[in-house]
Structures are given as C-alpha cells and as structure tokens.
N, C-alpha and C. Protein backbone atom coordinates (compact mmCIF):
# COMPACT_ATOMS: atom_id res chain seq x y z
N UNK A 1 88.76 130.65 17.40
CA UNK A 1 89.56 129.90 18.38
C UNK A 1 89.60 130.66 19.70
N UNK A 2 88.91 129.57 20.97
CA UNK A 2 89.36 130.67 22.05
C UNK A 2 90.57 130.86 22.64
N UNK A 3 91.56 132.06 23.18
CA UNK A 3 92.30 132.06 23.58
C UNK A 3 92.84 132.23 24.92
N UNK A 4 91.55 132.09 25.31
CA UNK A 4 91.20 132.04 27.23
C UNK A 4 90.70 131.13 27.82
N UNK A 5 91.16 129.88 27.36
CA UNK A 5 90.25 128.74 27.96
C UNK A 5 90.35 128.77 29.27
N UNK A 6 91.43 128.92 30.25
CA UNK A 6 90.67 129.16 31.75
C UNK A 6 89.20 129.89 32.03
N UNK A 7 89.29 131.53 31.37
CA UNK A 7 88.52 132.57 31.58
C UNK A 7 87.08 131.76 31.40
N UNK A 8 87.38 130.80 30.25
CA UNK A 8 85.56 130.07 29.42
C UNK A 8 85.33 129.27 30.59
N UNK A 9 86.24 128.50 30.87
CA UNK A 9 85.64 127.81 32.37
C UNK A 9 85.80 127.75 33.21
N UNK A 10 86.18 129.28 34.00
CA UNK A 10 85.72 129.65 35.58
C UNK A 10 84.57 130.06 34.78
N UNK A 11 84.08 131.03 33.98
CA UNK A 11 82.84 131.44 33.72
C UNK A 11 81.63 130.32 33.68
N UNK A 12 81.85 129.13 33.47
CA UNK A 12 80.83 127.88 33.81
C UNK A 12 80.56 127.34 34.79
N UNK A 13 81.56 127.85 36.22
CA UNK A 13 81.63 127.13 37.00
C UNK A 13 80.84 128.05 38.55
N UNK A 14 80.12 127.62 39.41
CA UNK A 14 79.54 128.11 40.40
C UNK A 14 80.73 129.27 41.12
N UNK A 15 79.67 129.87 42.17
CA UNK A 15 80.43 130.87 43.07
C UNK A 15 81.34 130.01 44.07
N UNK A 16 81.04 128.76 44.62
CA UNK A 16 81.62 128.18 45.23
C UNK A 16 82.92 127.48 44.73
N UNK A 17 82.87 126.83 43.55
CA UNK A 17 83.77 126.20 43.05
C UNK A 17 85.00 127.38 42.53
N UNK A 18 84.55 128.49 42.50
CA UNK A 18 85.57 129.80 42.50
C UNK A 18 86.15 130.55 43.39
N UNK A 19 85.45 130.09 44.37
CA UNK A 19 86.05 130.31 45.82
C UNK A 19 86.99 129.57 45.86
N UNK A 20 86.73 128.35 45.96
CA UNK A 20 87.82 127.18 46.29
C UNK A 20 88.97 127.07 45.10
N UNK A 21 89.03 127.36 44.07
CA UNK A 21 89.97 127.53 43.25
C UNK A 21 90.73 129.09 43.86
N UNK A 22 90.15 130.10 43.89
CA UNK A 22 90.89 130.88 44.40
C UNK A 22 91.80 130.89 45.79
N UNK A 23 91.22 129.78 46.61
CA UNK A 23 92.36 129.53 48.22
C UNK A 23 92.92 128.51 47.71
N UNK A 24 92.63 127.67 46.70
CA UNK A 24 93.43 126.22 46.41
C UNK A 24 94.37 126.41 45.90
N UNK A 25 94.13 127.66 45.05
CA UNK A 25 95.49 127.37 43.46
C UNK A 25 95.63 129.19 43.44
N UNK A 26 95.23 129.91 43.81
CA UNK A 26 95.26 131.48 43.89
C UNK A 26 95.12 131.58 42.25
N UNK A 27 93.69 131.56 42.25
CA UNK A 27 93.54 131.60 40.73
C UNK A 27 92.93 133.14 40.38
N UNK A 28 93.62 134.06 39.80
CA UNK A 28 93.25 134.90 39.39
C UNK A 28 92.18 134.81 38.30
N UNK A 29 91.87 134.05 37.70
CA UNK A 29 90.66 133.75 36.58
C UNK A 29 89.49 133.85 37.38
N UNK A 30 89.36 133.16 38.31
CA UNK A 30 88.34 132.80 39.16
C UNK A 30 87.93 133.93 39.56
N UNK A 31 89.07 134.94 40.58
CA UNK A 31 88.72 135.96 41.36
C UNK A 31 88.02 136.67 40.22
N UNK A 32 88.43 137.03 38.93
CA UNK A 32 88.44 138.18 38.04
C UNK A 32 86.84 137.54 37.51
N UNK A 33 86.25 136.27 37.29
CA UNK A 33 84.84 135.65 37.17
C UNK A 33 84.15 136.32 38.30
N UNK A 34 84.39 136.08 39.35
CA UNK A 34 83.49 136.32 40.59
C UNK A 34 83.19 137.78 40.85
N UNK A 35 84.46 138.63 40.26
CA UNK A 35 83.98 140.20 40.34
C UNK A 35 83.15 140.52 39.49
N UNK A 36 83.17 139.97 37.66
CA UNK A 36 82.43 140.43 37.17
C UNK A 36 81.31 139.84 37.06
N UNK A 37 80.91 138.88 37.78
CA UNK A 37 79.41 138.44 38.06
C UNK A 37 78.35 139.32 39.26
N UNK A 38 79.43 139.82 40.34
CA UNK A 38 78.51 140.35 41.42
C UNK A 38 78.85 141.76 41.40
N UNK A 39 80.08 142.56 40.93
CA UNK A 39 79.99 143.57 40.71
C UNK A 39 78.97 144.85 40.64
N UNK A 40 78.07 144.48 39.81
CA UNK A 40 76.69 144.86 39.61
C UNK A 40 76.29 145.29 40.61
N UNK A 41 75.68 144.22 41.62
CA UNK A 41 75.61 143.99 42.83
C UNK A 41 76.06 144.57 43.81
N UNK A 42 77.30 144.33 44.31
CA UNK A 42 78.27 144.87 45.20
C UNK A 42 78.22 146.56 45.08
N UNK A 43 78.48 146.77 43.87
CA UNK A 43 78.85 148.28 43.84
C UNK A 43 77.55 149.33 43.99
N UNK A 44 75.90 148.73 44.12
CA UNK A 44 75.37 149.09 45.02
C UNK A 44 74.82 149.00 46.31
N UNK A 45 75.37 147.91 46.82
CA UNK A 45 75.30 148.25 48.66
C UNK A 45 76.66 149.00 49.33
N UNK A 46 77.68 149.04 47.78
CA UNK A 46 78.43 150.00 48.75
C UNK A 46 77.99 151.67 48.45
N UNK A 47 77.13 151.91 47.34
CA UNK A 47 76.57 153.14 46.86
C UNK A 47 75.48 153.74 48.09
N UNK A 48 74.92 152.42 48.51
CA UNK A 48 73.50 153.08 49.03
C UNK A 48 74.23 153.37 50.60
N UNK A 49 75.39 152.75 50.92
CA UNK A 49 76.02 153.32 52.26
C UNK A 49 76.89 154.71 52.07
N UNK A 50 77.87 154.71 51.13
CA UNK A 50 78.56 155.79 50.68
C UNK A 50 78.23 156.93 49.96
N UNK A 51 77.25 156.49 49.09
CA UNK A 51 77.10 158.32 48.12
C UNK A 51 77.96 158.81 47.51
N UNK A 52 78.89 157.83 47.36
CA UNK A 52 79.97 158.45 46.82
C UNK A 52 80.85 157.67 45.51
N UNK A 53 80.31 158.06 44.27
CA UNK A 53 81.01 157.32 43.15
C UNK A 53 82.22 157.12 42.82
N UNK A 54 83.40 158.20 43.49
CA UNK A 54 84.13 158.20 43.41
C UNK A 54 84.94 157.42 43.61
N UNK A 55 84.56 156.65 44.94
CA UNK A 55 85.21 155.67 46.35
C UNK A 55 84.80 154.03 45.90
N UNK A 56 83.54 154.07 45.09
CA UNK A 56 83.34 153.12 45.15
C UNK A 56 84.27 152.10 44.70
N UNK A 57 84.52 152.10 43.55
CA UNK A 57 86.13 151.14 42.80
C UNK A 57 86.82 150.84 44.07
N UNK A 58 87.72 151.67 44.48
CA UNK A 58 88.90 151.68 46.11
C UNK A 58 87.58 150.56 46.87
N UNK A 59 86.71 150.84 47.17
CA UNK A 59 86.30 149.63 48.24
C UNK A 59 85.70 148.27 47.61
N UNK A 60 85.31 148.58 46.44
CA UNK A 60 85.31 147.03 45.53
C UNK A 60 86.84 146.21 45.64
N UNK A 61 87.85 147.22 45.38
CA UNK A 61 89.13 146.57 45.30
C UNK A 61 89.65 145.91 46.80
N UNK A 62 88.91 147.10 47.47
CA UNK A 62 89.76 146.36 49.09
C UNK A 62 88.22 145.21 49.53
N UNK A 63 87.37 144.63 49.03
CA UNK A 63 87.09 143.57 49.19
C UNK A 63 87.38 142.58 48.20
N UNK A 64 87.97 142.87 47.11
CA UNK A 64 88.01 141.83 46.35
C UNK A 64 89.68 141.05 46.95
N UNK A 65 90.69 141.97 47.66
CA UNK A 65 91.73 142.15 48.15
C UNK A 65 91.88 141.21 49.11
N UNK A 66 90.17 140.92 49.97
CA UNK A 66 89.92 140.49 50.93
C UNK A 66 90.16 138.77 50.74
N UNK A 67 88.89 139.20 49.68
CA UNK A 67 88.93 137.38 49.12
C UNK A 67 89.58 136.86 48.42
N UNK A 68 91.13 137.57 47.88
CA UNK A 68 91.75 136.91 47.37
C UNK A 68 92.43 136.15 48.38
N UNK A 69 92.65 136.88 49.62
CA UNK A 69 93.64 136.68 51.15
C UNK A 69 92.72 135.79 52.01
N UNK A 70 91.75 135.60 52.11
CA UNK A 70 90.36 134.91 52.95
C UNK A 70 89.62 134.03 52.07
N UNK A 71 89.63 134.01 51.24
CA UNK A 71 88.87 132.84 50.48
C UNK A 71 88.31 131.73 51.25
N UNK A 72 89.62 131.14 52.14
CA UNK A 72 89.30 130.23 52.73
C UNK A 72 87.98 130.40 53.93
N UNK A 73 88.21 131.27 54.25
CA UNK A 73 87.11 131.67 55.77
C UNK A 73 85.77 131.63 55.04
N UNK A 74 85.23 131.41 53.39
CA UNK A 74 84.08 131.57 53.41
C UNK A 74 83.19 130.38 53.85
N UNK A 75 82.33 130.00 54.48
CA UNK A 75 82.10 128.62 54.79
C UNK A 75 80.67 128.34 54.23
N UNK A 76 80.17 127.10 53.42
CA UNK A 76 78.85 127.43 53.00
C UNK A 76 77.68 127.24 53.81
N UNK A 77 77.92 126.94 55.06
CA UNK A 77 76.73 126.90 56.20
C UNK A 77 76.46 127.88 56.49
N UNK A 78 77.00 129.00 56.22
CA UNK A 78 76.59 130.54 56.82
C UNK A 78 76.05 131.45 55.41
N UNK A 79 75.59 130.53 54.53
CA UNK A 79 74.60 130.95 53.45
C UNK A 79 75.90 131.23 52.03
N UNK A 80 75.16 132.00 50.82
CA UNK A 80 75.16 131.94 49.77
C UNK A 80 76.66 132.97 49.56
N UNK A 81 77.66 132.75 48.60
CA UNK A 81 78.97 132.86 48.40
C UNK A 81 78.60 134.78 48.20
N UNK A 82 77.57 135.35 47.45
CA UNK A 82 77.10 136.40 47.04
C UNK A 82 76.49 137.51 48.35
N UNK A 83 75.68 136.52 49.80
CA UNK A 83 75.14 136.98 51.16
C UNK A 83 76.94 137.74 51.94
N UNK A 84 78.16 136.65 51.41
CA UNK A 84 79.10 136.52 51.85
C UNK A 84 79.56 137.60 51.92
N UNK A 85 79.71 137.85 50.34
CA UNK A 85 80.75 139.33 49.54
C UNK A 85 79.98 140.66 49.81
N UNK A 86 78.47 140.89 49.83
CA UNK A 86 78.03 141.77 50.36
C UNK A 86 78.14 142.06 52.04
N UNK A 87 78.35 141.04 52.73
CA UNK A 87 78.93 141.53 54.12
C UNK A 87 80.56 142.11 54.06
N UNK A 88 80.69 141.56 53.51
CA UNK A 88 82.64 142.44 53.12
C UNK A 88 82.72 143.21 52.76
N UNK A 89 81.87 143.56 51.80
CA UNK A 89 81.32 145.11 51.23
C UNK A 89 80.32 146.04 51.95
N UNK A 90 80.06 145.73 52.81
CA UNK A 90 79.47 146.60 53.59
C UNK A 90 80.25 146.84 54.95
N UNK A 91 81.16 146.12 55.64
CA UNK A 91 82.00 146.12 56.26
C UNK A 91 83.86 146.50 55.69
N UNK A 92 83.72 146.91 54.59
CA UNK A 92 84.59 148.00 53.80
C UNK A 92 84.44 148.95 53.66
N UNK A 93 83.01 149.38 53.43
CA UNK A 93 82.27 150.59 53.05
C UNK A 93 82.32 151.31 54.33
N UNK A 94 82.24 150.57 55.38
CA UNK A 94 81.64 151.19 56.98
C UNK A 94 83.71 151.54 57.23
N UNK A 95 84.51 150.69 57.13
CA UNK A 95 85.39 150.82 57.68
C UNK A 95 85.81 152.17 56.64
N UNK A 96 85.91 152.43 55.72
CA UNK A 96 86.59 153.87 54.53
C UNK A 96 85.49 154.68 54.99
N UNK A 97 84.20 154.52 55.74
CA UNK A 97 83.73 156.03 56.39
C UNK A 97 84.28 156.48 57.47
N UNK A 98 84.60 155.08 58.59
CA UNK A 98 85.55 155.81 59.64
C UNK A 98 86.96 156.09 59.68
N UNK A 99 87.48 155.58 58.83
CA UNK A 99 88.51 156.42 57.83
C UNK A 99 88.70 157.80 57.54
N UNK A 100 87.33 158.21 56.63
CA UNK A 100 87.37 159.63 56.40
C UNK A 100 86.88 160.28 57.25
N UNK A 101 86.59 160.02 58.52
CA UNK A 101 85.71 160.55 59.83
C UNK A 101 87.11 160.98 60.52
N UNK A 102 87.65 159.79 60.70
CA UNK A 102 89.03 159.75 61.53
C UNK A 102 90.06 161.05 61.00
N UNK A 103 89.90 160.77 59.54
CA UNK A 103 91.15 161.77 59.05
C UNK A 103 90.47 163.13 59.07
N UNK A 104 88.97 163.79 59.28
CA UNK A 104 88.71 164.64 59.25
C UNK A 104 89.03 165.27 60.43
N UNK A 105 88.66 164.27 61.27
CA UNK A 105 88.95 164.56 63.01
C UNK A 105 90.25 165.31 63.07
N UNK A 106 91.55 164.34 62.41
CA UNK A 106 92.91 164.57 63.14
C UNK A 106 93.59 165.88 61.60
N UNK A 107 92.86 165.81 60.65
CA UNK A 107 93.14 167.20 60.61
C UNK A 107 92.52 168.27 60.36
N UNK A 108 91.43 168.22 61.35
CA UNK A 108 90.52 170.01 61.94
C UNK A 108 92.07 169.96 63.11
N UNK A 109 91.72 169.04 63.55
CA UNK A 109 92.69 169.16 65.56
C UNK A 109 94.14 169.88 64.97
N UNK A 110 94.38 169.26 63.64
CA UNK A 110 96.02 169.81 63.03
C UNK A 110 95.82 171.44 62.59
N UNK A 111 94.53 171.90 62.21
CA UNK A 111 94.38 173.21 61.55
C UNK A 111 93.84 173.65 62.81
N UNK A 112 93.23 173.56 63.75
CA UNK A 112 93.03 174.28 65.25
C UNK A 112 94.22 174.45 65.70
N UNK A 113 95.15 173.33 66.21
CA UNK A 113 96.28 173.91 66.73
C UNK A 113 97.08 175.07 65.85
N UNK A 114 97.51 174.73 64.42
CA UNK A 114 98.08 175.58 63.62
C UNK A 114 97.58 177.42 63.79
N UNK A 115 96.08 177.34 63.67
CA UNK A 115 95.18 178.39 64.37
C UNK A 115 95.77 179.02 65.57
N UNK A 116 95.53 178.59 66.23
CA UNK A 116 96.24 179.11 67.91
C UNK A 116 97.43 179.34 68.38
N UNK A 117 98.31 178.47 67.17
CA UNK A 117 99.83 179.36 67.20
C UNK A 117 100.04 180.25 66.32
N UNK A 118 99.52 180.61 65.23
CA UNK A 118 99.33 181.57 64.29
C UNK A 118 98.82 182.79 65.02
N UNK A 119 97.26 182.50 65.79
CA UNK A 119 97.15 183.95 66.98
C UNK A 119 97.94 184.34 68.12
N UNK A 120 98.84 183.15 68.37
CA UNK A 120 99.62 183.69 69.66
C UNK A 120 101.16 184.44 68.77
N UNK A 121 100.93 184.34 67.68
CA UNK A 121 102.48 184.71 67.03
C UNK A 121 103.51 183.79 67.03
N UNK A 122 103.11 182.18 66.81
CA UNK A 122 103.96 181.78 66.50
C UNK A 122 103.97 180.94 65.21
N UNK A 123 105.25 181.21 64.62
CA UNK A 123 105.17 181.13 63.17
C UNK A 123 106.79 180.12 62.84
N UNK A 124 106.50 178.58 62.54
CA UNK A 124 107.57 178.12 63.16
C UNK A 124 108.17 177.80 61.48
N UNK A 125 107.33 177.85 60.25
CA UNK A 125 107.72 177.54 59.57
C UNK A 125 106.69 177.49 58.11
N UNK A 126 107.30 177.80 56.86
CA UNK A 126 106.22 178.13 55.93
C UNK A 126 105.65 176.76 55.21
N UNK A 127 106.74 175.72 55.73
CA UNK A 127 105.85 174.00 55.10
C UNK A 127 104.45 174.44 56.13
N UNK A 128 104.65 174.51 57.18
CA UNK A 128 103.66 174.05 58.28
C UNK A 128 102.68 174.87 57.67
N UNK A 129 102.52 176.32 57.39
CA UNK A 129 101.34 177.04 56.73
C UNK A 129 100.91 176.55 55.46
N UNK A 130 101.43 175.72 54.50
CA UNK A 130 101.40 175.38 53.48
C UNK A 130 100.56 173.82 53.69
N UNK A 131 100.96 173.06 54.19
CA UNK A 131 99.88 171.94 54.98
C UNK A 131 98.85 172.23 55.40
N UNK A 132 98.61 173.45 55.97
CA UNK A 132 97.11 174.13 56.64
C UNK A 132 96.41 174.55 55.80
N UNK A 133 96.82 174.47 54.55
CA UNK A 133 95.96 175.10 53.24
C UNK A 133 94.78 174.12 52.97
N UNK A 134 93.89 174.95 51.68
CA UNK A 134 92.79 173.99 52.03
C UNK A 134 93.04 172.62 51.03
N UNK A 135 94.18 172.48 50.71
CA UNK A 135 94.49 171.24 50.12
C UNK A 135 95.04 170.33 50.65
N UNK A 136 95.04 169.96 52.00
CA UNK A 136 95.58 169.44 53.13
C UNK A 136 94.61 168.08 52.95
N UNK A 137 93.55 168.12 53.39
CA UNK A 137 93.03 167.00 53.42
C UNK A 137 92.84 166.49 52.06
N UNK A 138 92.69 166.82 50.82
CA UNK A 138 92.93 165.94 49.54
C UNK A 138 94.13 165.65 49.64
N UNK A 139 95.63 166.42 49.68
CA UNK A 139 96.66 165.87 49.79
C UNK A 139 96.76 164.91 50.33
N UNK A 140 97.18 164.69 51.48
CA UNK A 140 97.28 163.46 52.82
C UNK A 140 96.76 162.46 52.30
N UNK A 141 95.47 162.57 52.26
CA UNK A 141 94.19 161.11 52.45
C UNK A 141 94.50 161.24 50.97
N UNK A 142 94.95 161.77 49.54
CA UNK A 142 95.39 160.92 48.73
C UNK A 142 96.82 160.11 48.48
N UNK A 143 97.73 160.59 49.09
CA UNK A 143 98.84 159.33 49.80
C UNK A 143 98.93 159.01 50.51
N UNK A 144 98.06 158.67 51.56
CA UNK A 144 98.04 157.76 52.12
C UNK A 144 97.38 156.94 51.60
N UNK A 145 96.34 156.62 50.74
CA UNK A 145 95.72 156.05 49.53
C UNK A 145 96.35 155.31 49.13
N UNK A 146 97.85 155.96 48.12
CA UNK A 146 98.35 155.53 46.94
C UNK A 146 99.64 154.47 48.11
N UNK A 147 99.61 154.55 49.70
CA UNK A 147 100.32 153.38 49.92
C UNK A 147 99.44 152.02 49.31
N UNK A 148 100.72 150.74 50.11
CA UNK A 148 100.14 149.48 49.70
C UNK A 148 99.27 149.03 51.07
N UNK A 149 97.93 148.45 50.57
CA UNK A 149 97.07 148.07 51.62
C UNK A 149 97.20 147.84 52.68
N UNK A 150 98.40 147.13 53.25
CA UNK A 150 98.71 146.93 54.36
C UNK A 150 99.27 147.80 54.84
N UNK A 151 100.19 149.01 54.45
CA UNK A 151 100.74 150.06 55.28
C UNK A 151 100.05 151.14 55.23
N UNK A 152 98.80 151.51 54.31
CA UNK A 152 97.91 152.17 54.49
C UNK A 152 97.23 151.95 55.74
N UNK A 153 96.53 150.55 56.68
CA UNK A 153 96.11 150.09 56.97
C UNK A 153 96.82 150.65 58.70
N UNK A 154 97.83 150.13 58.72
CA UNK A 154 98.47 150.62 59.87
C UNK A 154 98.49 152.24 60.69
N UNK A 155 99.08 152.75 59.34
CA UNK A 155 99.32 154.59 59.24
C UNK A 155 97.32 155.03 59.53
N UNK A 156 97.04 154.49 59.10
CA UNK A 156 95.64 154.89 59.51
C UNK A 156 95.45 154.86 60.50
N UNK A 157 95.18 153.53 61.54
CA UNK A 157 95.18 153.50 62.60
C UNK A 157 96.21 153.68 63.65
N UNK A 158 97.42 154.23 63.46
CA UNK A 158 98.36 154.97 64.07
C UNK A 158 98.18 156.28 64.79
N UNK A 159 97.40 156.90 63.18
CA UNK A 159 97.52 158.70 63.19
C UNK A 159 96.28 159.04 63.44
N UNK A 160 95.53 158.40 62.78
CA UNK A 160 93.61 158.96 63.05
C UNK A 160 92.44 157.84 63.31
N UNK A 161 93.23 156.88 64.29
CA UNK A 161 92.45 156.10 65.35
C UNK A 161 93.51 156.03 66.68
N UNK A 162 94.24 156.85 66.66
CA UNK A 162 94.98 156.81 68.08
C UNK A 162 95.59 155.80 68.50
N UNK A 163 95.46 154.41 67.97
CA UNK A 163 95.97 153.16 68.45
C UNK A 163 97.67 153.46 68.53
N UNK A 164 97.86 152.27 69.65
CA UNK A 164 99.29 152.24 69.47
C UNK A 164 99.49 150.97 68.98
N UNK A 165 101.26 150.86 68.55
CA UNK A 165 101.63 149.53 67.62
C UNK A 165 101.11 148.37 68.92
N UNK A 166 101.09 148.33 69.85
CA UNK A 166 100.59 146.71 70.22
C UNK A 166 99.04 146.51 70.34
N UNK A 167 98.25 147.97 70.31
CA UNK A 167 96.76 148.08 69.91
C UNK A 167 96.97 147.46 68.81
N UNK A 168 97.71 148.17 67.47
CA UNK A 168 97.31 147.76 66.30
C UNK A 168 97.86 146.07 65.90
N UNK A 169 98.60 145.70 66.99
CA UNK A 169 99.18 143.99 66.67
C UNK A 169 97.80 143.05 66.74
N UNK A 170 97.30 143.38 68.39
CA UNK A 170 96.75 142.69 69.05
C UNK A 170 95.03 143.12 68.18
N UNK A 171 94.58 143.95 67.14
CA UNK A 171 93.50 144.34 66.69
C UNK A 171 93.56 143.64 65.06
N UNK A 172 94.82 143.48 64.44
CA UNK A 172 95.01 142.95 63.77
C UNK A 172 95.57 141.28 63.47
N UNK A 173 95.92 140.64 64.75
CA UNK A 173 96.57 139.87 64.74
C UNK A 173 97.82 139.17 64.30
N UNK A 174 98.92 140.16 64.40
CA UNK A 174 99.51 140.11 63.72
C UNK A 174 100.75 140.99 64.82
N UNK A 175 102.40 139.87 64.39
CA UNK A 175 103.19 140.25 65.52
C UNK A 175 103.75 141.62 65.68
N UNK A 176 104.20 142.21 66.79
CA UNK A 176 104.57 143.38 66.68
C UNK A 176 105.82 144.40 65.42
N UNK A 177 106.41 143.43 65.87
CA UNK A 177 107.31 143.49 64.78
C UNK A 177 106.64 143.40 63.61
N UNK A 178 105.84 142.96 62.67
CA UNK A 178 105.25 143.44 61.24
C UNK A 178 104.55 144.77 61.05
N UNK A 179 104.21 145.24 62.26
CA UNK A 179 102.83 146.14 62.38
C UNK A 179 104.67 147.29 62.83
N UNK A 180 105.74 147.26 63.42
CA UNK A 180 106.37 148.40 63.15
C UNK A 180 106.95 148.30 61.87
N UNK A 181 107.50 147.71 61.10
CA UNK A 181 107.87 147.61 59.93
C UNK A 181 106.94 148.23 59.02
N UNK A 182 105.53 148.05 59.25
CA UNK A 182 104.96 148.61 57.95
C UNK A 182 104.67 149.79 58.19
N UNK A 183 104.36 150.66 59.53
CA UNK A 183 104.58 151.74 59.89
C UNK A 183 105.72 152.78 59.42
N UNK A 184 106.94 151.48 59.82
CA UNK A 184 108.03 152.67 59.18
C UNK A 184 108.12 152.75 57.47
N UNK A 185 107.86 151.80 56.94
CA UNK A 185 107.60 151.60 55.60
C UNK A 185 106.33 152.78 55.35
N UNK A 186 105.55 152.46 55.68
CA UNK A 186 104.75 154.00 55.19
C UNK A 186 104.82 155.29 55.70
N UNK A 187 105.43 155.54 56.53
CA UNK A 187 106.11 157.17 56.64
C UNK A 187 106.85 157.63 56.09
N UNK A 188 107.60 156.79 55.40
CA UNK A 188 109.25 156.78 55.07
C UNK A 188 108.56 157.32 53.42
N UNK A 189 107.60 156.58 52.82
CA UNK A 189 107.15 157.01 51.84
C UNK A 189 106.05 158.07 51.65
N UNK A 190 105.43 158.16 52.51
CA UNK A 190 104.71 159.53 52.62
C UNK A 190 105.73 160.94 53.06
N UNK A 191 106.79 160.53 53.80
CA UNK A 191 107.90 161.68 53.67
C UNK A 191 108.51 161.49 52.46
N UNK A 192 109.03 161.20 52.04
CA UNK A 192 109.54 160.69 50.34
C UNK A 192 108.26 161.29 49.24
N UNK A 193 106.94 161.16 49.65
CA UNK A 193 106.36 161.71 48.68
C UNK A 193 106.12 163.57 49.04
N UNK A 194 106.44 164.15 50.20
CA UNK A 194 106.07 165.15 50.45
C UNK A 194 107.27 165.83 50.71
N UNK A 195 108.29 165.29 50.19
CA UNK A 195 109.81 166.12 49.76
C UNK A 195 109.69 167.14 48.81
N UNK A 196 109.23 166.60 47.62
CA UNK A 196 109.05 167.65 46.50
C UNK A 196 108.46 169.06 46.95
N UNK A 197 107.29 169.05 47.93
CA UNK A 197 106.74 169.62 48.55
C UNK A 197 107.67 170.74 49.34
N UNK A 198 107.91 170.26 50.24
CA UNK A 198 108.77 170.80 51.21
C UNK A 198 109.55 171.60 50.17
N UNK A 199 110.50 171.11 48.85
CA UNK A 199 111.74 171.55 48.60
C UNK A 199 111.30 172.96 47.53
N UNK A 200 109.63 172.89 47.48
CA UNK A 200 109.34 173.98 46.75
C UNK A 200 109.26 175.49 47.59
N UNK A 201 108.65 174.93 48.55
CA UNK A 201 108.46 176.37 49.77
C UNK A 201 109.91 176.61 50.60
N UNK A 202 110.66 175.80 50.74
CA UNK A 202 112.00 176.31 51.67
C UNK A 202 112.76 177.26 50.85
C-alpha cells in the first residue's frame, strides 16, 4: 500500500507542472520531486564553479529557497524548467564566492588594524585579541551562516559589501524599514551567539 500518494504523483508529473504546483498551492512534494530529479545536475555546475564540497548543499538549499519564493518568475519562453535552475545555481554559486571574498576582505582590514594597534601599544581588550585569532574567520562566516536567509542576506551586505540600509532597500527591493529590522534581528543574534564567548575571556 502506498503511503505517499502525493510524492507517486508529483513524481509522474513534468518540471513544469511542478513549478506551477509549487507557486499555486506551495507544494512541498513538488519542490522535494524537482530537487531530486536535477540535483545530480545542479550540484555539478555548482562544483565546477566552487571546488568546494563542503558549500555545495548551503547553495543547493539557497536555490531551492529561491524557487520555492519565485516559482512564479519561471516563464517557459525563456527555455527548459532545468536551463532555468542551473542559472540560479550558478548565480548562487557566484554570489557565496563574493561572499567569501567580501568576508575575507573585511576581516584581513579587521586583523591589519588589530596589527597596528597592537604595534603602537594599544591593547584595548582581551575579546578583541581573541577575535584576531586564527579562528576568526571560521567563527563569524559560521554564524553568520547559521542566521535565517534573509538576515544573513542583509548582515552580509551591511558589513562586507559596504552597502548602506537604503543601498540594501533599493538593491533588494524591499522597504526600508524591513531591511532595518532584519539587520537588527541579526546582530542581536550574532551578539547573543558570541556572549558565551566574551563571558569566557573577561
């Protein structure tokens, strides 16, 4: 007896007709059909851009993230539902390299300055030497990670794309007021996660 009769027939049904169930009815059956059909697929054009096995899952998820939220934008005059998901995946892949470009940038610039007040003798505090360690950049860029997509999204381009909140409104489309809310929402928890921290070295 089957006990997944949705699962048996999104699995019969085209890439298109799973699209449209997923913007029509937000069908998780569908989405969860469509990953494991192109998966395969997907997870090497984001391999042959990245090199990196690790990452790959995180950017399968933030396109599958995509089309659960966009479904609708896929249109079939601009070719095949599969031409579609590999442009999202390659335009995920490109955006989590300038990501880790960005965060490498803004913290060398955080361990240079730290550098230059350390040689001039100034020593303002033992969190601040403890951040400069070489676990700084796995730390950080893994909570900022473990936020939720959208306040990851912001805090990124806040801290290590320089934007400001009406850059990031007017780049995202989206009113000012949401884009400070999720800002303060993800600091508030990246300080909240780096309490424990702090309360070990003071």
């Amino acid at each position: 007896m089957n006990t997944y009769p949705e699962a048996e027939e999104a699995a019969g049904r085209s890439d298109e007709a799973l699209l449209e169930d997923i913007a029509s009815n937000k069908s998780a059956q569908s989405l969860e059909q469509l990953y494991r059909r192109h998966r395969s697929v997907l997870r090497s054009v984001v391999m042959r851009i990245m090199h990196d096995d690790a990452e790959v899952d995180d950017v399968l998820q933030d396109v599958f993230i995509q089309v659960w939220n966009q479904s609708n934008h896929y249109s079939a005059e601009k070719g095949q539902v599969l031409g579609w998901l590999i442009i999202l995946a390659r335009r995920r892949t490109l955006d989590r390299l300038r990501q880790r470009c960005a965060y490498q940038r803004a913290t060398d610039r955080f361990e240079a300055e730290h550098e230059r007040r350390a040689d001039e003798g100034v020593d303002d505090c033992v969190v601040e030497q403890d951040v400069c360690s070489n676990d700084l950049r796995s730390l950080m860029f893994t909570l900022i990670r473990h936020l939720p997509a959208a306040q990851q999204q912001v805090v990124m381009l806040t801290y290590f794309e320089d934007m400001s909140q009406r850059q990031i409104a007017a780049h995202l489309g989206l009113p000012l007021g949401t884009v400070k809310t999720r800002i303060e929402l993800g600091v508030r928890k990246l300080t909240s996660a780096l309490t424990p921290l702090r309360d070990k070295v003071a």
